[in-house]
C-alpha atoms as a PDB file:
ATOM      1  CA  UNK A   1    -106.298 -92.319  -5.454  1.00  0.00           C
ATOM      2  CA  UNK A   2    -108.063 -90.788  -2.694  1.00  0.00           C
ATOM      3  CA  UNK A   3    -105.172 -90.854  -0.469  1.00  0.00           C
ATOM      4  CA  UNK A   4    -103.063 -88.505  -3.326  1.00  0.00           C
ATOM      5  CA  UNK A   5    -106.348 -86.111  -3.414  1.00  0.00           C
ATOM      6  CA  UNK A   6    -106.338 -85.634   0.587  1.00  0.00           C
ATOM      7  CA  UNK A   7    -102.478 -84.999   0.564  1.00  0.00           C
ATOM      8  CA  UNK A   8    -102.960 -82.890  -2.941  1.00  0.00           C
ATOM      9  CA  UNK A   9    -105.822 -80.951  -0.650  1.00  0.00           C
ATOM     10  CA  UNK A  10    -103.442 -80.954   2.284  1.00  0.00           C
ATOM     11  CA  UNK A  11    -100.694 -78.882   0.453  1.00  0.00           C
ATOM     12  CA  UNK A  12    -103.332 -76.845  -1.780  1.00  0.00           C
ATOM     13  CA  UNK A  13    -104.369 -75.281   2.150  1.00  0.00           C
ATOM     14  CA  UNK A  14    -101.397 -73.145   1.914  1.00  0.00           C
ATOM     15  CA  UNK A  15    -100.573 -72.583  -1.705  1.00  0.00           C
ATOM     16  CA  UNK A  16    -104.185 -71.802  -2.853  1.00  0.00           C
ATOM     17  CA  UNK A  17    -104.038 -68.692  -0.353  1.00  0.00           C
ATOM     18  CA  UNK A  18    -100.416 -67.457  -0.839  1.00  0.00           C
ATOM     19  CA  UNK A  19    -101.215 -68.040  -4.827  1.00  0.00           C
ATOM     20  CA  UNK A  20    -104.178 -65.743  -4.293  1.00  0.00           C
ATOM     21  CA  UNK A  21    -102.008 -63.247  -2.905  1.00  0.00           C
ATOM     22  CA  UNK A  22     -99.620 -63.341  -5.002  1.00  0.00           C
ATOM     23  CA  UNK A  23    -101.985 -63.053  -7.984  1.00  0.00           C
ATOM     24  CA  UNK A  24    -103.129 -59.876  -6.020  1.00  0.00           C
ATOM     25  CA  UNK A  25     -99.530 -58.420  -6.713  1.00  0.00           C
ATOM     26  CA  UNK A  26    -100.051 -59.469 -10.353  1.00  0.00           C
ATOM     27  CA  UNK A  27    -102.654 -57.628 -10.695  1.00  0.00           C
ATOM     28  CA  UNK A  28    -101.955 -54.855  -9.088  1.00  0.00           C
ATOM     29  CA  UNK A  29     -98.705 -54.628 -11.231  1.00  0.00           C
ATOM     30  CA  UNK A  30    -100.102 -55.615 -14.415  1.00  0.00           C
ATOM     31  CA  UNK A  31    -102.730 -52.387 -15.055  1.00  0.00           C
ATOM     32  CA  UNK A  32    -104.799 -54.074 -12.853  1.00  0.00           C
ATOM     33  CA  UNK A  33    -106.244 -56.909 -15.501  1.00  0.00           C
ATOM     34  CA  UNK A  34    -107.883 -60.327 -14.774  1.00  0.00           C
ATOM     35  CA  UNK A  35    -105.002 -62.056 -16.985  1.00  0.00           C
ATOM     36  CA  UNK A  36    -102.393 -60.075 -15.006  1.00  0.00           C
ATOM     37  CA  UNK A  37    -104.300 -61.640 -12.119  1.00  0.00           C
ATOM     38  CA  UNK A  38    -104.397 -65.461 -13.098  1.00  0.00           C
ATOM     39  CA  UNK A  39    -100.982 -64.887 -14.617  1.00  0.00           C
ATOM     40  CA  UNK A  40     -99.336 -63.861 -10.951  1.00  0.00           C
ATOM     41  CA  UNK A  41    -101.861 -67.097  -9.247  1.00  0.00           C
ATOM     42  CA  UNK A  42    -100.815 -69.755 -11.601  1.00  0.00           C
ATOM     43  CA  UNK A  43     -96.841 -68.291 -11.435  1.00  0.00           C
ATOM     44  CA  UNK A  44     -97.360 -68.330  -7.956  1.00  0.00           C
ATOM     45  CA  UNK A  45     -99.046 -71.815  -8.007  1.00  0.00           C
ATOM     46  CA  UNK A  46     -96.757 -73.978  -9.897  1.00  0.00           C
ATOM     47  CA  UNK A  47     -93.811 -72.436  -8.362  1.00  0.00           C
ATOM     48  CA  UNK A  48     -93.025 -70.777  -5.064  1.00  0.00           C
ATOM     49  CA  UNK A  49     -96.561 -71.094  -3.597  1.00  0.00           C
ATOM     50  CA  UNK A  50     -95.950 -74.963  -4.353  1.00  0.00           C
ATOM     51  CA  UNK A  51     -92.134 -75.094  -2.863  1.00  0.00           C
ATOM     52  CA  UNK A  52     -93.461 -73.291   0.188  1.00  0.00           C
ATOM     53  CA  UNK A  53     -96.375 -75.500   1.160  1.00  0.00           C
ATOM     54  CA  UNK A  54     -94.041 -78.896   0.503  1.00  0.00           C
ATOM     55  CA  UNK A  55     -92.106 -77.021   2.372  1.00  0.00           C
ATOM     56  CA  UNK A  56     -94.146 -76.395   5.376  1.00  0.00           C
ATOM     57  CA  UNK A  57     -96.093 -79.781   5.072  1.00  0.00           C
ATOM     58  CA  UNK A  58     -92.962 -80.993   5.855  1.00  0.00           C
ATOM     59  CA  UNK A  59     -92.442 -79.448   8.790  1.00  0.00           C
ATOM     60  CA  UNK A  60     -95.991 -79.610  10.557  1.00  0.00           C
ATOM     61  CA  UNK A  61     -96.533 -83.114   9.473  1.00  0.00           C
ATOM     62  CA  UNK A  62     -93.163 -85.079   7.797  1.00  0.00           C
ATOM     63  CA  UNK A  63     -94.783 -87.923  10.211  1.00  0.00           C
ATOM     64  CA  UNK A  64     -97.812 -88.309   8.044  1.00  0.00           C
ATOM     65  CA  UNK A  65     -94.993 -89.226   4.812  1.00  0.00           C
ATOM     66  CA  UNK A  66     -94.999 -92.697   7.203  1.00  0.00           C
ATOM     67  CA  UNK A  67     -98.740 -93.651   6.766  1.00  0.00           C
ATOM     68  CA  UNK A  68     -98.424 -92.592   2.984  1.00  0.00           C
ATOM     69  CA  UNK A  69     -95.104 -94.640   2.434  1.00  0.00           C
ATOM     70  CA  UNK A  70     -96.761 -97.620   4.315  1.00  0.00           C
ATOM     71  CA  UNK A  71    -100.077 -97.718   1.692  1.00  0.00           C
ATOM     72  CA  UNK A  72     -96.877 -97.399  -0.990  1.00  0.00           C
ATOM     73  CA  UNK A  73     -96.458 -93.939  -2.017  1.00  0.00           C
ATOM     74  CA  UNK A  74     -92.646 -92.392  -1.544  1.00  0.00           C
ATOM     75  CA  UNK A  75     -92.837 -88.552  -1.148  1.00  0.00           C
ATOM     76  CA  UNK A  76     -91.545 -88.278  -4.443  1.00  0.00           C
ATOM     77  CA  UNK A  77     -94.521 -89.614  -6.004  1.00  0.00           C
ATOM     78  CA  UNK A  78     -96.973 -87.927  -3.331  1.00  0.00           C
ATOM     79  CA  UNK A  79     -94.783 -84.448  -4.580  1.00  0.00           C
ATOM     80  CA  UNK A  80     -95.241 -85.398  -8.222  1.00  0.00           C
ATOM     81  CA  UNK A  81     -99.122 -85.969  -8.543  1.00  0.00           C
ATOM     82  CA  UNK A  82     -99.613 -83.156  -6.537  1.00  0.00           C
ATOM     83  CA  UNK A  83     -97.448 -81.048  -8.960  1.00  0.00           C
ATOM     84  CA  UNK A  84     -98.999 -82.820 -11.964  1.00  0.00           C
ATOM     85  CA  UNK A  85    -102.539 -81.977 -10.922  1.00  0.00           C
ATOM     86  CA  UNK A  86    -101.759 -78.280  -9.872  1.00  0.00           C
ATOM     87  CA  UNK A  87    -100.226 -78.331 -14.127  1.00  0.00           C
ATOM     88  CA  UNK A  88    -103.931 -79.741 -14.814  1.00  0.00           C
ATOM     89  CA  UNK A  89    -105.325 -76.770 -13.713  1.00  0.00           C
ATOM     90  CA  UNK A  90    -102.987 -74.251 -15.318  1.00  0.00           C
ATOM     91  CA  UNK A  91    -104.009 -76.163 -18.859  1.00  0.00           C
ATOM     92  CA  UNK A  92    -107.425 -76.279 -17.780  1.00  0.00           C
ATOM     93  CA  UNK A  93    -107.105 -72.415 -17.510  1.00  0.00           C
ATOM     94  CA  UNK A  94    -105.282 -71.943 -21.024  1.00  0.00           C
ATOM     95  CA  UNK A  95    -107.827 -74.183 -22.698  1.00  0.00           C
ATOM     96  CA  UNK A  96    -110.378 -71.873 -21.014  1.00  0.00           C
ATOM     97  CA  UNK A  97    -108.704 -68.266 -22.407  1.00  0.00           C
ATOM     98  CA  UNK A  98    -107.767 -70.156 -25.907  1.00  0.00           C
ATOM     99  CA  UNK A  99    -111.615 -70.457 -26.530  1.00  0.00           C
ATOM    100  CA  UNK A 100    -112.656 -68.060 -24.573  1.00  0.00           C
ATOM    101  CA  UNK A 101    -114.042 -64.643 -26.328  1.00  0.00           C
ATOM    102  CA  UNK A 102    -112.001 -62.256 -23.674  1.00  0.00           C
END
């Protein structure tokens, strides 16, 4: 487990920053609200912000994918956790605003 939090925390060090941008843009386009905000982040975060840091883990380190498939983890599954626990925090989020009093 601890190996799929460092490479979870190794591909959140890009998409946590472009996601922040990018929920910048949502709020600036959304009559600048703190849902249009988390809206544009978590669009951002479970979608291009995610392809693009897969994407660029892959280039800086695609030797790392060796270690992780040798302790038994395929980049599929790596990918998949990663994608699962970034969907963990979106519901996290929407359990948040469904009780919430805003």
């Amino acid at each position: 487990m601890k190996l799929l939090l460092h490479y979870h925390t190794s591909l959140s060090s890009f998409n946590i920053p472009f996601s922040l941008f990018a929920g910048g843009l949502g709020y600036a386009m959304n009559v600048n609200t703190f849902s249009g905000y988390m809206t544009g982040f978590f669009l951002s975060l479970l979608s291009g912000g995610f392809l693009l840091s897969v994407f660029f883990y892959e280039l800086r380190y695609a030797s790392r994918y060796y270690f992780y498939y040798n302790k038994g983890y395929s980049k599929t599954w790596l990918v998949g956790v990663s994608y699962l626990l970034n969907v963990g925090l979106w519901g996290v989020y929407q359990f948040i605003k469904y009780i919430g009093p805003w």
